[in-house]
PDB file of N, CA and C in Angstrom:
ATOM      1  N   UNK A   1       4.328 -10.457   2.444  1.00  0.00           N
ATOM      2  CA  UNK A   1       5.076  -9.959   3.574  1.00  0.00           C
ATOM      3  C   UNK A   1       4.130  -9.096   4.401  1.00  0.00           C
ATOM      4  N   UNK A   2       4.439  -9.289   5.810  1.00  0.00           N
ATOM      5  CA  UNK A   2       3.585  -8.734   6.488  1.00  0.00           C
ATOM      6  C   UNK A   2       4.331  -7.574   8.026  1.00  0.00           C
ATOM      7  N   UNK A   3       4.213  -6.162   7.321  1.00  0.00           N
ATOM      8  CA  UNK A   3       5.207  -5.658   8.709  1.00  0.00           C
ATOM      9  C   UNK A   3       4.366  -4.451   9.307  1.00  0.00           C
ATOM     10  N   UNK A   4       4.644  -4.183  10.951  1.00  0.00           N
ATOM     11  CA  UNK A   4       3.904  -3.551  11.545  1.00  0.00           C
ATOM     12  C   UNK A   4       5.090  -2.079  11.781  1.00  0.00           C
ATOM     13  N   UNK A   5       4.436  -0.880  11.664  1.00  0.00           N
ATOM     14  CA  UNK A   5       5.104   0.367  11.456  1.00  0.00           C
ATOM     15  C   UNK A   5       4.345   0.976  12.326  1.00  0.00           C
ATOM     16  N   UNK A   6       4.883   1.995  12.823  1.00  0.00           N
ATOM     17  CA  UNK A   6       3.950   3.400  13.058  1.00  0.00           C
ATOM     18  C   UNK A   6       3.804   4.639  12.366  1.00  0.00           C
ATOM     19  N   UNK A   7       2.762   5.111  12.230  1.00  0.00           N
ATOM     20  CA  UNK A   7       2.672   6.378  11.352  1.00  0.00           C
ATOM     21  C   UNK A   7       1.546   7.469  12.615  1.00  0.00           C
ATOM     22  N   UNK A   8       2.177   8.304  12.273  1.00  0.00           N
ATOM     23  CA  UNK A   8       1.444   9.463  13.190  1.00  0.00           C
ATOM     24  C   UNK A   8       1.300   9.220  14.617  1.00  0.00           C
ATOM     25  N   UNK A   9       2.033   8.282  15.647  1.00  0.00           N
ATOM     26  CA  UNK A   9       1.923   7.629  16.470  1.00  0.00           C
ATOM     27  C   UNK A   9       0.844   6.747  16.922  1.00  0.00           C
ATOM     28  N   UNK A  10       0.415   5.768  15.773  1.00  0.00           N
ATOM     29  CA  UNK A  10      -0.798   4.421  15.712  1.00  0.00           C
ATOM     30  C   UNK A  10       0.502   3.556  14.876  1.00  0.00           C
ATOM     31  N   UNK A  11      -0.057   2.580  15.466  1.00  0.00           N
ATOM     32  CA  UNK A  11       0.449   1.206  14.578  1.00  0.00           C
ATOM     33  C   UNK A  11      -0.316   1.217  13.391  1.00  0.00           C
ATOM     34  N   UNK A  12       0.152   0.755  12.581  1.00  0.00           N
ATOM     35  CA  UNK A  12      -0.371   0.119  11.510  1.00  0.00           C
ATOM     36  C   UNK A  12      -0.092  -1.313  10.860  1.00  0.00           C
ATOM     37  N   UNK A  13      -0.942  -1.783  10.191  1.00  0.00           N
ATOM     38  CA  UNK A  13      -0.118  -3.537   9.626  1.00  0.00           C
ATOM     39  C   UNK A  13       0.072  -3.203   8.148  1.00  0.00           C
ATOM     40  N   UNK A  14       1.014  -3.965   7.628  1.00  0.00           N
ATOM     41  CA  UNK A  14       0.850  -3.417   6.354  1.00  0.00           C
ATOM     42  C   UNK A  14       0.598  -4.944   5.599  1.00  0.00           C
ATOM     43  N   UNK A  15       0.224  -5.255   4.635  1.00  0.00           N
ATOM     44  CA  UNK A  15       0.372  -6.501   3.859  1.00  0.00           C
ATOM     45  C   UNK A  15       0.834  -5.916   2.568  1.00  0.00           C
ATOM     46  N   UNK A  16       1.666  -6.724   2.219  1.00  0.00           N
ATOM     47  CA  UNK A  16       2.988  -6.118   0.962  1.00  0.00           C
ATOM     48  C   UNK A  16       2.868  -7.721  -0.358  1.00  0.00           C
ATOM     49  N   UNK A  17       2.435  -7.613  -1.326  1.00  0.00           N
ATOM     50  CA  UNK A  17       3.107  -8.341  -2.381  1.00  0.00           C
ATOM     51  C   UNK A  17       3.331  -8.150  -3.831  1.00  0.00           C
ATOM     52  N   UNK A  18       3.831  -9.036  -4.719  1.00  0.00           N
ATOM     53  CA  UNK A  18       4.004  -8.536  -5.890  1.00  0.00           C
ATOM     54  C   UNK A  18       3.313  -8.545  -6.926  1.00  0.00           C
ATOM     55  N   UNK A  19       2.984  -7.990  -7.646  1.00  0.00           N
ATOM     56  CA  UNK A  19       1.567  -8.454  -8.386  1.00  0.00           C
ATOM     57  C   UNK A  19       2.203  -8.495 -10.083  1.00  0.00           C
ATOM     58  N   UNK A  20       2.190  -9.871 -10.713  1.00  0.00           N
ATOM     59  CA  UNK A  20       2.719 -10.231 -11.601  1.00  0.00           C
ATOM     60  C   UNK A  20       1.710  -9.805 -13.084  1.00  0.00           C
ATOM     61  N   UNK A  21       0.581  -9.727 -13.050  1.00  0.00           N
ATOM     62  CA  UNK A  21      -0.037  -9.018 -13.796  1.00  0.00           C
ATOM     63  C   UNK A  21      -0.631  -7.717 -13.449  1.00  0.00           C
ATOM     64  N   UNK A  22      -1.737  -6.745 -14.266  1.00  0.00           N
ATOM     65  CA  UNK A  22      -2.280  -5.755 -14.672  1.00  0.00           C
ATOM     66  C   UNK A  22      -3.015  -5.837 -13.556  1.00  0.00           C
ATOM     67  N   UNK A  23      -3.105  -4.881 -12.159  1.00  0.00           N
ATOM     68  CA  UNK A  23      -3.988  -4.827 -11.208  1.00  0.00           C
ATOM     69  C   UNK A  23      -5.210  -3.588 -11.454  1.00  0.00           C
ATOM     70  N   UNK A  24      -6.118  -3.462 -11.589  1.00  0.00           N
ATOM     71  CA  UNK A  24      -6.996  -2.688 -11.732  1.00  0.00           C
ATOM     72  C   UNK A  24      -8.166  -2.840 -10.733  1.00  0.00           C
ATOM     73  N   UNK A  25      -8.229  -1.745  -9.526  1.00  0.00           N
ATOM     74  CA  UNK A  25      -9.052  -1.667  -8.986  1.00  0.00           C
ATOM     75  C   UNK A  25     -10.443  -1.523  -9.401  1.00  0.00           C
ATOM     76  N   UNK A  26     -11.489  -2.202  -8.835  1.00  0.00           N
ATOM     77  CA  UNK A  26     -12.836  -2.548  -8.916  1.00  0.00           C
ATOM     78  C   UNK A  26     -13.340  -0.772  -9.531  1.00  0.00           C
ATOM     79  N   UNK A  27     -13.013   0.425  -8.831  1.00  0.00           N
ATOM     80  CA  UNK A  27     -13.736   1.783  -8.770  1.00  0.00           C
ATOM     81  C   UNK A  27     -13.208   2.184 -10.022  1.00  0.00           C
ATOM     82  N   UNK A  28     -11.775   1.853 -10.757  1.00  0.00           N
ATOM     83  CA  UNK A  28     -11.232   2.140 -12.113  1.00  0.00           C
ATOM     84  C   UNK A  28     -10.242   3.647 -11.490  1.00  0.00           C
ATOM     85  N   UNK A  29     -10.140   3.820 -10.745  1.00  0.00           N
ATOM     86  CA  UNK A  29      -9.209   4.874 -10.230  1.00  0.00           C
ATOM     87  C   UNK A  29      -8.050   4.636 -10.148  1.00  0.00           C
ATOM     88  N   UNK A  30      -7.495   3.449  -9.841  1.00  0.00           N
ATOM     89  CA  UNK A  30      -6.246   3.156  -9.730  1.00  0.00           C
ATOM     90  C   UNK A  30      -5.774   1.883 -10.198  1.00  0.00           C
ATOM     91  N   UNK A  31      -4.311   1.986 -11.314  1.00  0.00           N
ATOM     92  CA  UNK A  31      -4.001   0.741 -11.757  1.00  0.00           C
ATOM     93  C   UNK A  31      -2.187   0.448 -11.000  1.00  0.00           C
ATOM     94  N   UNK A  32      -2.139  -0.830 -11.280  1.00  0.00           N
ATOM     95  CA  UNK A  32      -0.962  -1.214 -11.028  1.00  0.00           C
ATOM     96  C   UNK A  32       0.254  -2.126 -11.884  1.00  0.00           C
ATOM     97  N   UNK A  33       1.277  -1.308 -12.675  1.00  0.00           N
ATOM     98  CA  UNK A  33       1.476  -1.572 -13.551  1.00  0.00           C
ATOM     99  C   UNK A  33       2.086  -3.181 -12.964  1.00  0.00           C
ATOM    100  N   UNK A  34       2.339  -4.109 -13.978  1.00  0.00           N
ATOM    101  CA  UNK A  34       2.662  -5.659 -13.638  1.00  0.00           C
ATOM    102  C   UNK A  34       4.401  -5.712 -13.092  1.00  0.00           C
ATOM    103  N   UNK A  35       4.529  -6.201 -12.658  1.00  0.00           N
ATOM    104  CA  UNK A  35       5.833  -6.472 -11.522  1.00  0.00           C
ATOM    105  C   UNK A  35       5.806  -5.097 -10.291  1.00  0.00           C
ATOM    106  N   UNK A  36       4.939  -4.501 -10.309  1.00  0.00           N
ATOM    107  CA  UNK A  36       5.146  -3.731  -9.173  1.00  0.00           C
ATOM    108  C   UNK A  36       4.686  -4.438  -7.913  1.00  0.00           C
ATOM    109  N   UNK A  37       5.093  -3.694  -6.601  1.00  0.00           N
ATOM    110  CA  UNK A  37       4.021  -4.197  -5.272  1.00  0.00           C
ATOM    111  C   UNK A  37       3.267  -3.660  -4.811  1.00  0.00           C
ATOM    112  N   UNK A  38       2.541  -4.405  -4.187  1.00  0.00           N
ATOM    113  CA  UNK A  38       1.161  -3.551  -4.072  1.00  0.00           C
ATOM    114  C   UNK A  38       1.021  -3.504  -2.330  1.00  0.00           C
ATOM    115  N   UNK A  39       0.689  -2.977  -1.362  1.00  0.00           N
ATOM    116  CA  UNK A  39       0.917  -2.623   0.247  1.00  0.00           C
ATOM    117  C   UNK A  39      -0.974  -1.802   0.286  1.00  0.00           C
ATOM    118  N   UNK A  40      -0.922  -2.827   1.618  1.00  0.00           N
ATOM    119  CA  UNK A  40      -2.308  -2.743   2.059  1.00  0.00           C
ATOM    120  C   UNK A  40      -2.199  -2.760   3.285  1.00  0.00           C
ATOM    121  N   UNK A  41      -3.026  -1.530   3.715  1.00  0.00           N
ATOM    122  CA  UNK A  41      -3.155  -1.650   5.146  1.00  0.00           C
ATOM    123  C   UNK A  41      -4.685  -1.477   5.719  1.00  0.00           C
ATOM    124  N   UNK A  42      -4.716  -2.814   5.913  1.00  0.00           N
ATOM    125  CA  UNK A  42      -6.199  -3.366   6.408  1.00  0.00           C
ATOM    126  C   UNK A  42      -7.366  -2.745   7.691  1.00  0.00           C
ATOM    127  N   UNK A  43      -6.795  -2.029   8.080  1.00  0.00           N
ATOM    128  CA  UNK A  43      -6.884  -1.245   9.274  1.00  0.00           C
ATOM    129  C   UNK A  43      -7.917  -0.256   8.847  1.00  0.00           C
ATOM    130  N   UNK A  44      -7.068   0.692   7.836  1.00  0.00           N
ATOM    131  CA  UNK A  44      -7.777   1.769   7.032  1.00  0.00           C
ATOM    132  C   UNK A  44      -8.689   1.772   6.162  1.00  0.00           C
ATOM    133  N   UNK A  45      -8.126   0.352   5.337  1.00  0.00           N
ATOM    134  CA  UNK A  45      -8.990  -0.265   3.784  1.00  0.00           C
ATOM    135  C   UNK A  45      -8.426   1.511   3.064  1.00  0.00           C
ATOM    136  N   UNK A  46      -6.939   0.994   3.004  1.00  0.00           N
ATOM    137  CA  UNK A  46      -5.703   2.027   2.273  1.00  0.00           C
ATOM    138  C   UNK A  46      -4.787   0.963   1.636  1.00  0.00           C
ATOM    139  N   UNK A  47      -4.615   1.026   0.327  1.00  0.00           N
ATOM    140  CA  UNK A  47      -3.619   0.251  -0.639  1.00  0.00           C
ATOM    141  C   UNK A  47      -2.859   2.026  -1.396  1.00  0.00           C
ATOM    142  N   UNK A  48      -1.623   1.101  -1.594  1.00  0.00           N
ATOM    143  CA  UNK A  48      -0.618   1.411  -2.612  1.00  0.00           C
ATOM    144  C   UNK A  48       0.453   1.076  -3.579  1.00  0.00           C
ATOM    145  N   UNK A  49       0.901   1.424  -4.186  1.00  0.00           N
ATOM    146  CA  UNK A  49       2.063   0.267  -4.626  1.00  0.00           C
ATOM    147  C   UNK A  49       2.821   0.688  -5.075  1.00  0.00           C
ATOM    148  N   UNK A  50       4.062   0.460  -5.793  1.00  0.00           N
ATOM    149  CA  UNK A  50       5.618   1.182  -6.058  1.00  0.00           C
ATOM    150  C   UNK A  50       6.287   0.261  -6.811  1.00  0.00           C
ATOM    151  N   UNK A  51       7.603   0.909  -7.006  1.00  0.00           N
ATOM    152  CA  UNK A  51       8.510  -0.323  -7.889  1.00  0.00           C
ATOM    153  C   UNK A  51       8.951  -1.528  -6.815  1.00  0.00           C
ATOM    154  N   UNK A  52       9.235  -1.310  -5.828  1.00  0.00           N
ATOM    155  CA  UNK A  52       9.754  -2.304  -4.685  1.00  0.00           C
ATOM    156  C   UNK A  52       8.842  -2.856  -3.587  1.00  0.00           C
ATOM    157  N   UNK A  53       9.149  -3.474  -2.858  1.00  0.00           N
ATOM    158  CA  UNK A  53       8.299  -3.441  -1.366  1.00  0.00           C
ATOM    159  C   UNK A  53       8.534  -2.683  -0.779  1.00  0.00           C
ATOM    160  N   UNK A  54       9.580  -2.060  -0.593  1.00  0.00           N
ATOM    161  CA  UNK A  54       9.845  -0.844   0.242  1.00  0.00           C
ATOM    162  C   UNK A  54       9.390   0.211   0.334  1.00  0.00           C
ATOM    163  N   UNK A  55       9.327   0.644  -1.131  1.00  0.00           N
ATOM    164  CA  UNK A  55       8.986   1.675  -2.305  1.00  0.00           C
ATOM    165  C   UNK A  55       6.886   1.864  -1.681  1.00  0.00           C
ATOM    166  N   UNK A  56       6.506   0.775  -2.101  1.00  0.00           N
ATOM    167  CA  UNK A  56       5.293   0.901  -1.712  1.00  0.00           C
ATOM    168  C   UNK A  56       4.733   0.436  -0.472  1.00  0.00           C
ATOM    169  N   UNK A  57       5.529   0.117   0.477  1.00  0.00           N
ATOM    170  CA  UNK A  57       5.456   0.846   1.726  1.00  0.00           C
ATOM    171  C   UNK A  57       5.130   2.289   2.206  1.00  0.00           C
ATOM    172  N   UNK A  58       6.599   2.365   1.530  1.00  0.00           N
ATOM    173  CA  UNK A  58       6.710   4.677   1.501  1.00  0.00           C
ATOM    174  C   UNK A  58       5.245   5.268   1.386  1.00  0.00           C
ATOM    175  N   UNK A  59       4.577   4.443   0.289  1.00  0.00           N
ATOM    176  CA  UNK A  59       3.697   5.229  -0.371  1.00  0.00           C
ATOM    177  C   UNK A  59       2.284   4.756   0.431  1.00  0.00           C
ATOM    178  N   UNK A  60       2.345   4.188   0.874  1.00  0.00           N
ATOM    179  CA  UNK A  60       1.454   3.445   1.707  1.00  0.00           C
ATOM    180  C   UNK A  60       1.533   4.241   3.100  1.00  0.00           C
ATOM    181  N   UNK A  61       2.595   4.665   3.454  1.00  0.00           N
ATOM    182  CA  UNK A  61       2.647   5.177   4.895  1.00  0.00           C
ATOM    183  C   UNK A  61       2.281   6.503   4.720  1.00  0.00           C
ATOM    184  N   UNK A  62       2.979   7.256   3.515  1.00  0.00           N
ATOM    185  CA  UNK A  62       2.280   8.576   3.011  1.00  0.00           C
ATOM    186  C   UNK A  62       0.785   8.435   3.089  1.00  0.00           C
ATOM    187  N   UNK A  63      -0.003   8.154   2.530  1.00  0.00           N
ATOM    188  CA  UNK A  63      -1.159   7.682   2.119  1.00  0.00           C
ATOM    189  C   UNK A  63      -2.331   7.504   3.450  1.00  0.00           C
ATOM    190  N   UNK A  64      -1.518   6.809   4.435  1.00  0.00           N
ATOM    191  CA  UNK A  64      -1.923   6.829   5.824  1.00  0.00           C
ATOM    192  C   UNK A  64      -2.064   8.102   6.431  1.00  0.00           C
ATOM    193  N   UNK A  65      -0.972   9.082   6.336  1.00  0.00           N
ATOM    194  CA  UNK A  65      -0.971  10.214   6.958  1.00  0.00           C
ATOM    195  C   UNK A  65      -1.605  11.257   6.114  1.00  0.00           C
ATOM    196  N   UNK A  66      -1.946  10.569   4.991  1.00  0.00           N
ATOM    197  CA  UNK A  66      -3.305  11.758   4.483  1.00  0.00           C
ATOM    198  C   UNK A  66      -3.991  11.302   4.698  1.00  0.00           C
ATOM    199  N   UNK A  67      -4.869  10.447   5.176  1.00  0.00           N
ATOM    200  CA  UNK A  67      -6.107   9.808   5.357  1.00  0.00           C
ATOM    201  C   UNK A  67      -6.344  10.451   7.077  1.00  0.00           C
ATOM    202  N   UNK A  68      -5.500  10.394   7.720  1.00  0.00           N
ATOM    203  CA  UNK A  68      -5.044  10.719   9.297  1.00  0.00           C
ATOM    204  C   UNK A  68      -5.018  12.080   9.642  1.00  0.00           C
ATOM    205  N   UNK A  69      -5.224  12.894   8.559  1.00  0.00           N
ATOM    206  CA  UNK A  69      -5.126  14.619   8.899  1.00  0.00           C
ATOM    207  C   UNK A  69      -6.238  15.460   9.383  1.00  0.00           C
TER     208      UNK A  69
END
């Protein structure tokens, strides 16, 4: 899924899916437990993820506005 938001008054894109196994980023900092989603916003090269799509949206848009401060 692919949806466009604003955060801090910029657009952003987000790319949203579900990740059916053990996601473990390349740096080892961050994992993603299996059935969660994972939300990327390509713009920033900013990921997050949550129990829902929605969910890690939220956390994704948070995430934006710390990167943005």
């Amino acid at each position: 899924m692919t949806v466009k938001s604003m955060v801090k008054g910029r657009e952003m894109t987000a790319v949203i899916w579900k990740e059916e196994e053990q996601f473990v980023r390349t740096e080892g900092a961050e994992q993603c437990p299996a059935g969660h989603s994972i939300s990327l916003c390509p713009q920033f090269d900013i990921s997050s993820f949550g129990k829902s799509q929605e969910e890690a949206l939220e956390n994704l848009k948070d995430a934006v506005k710390l990167f943005l401060l």
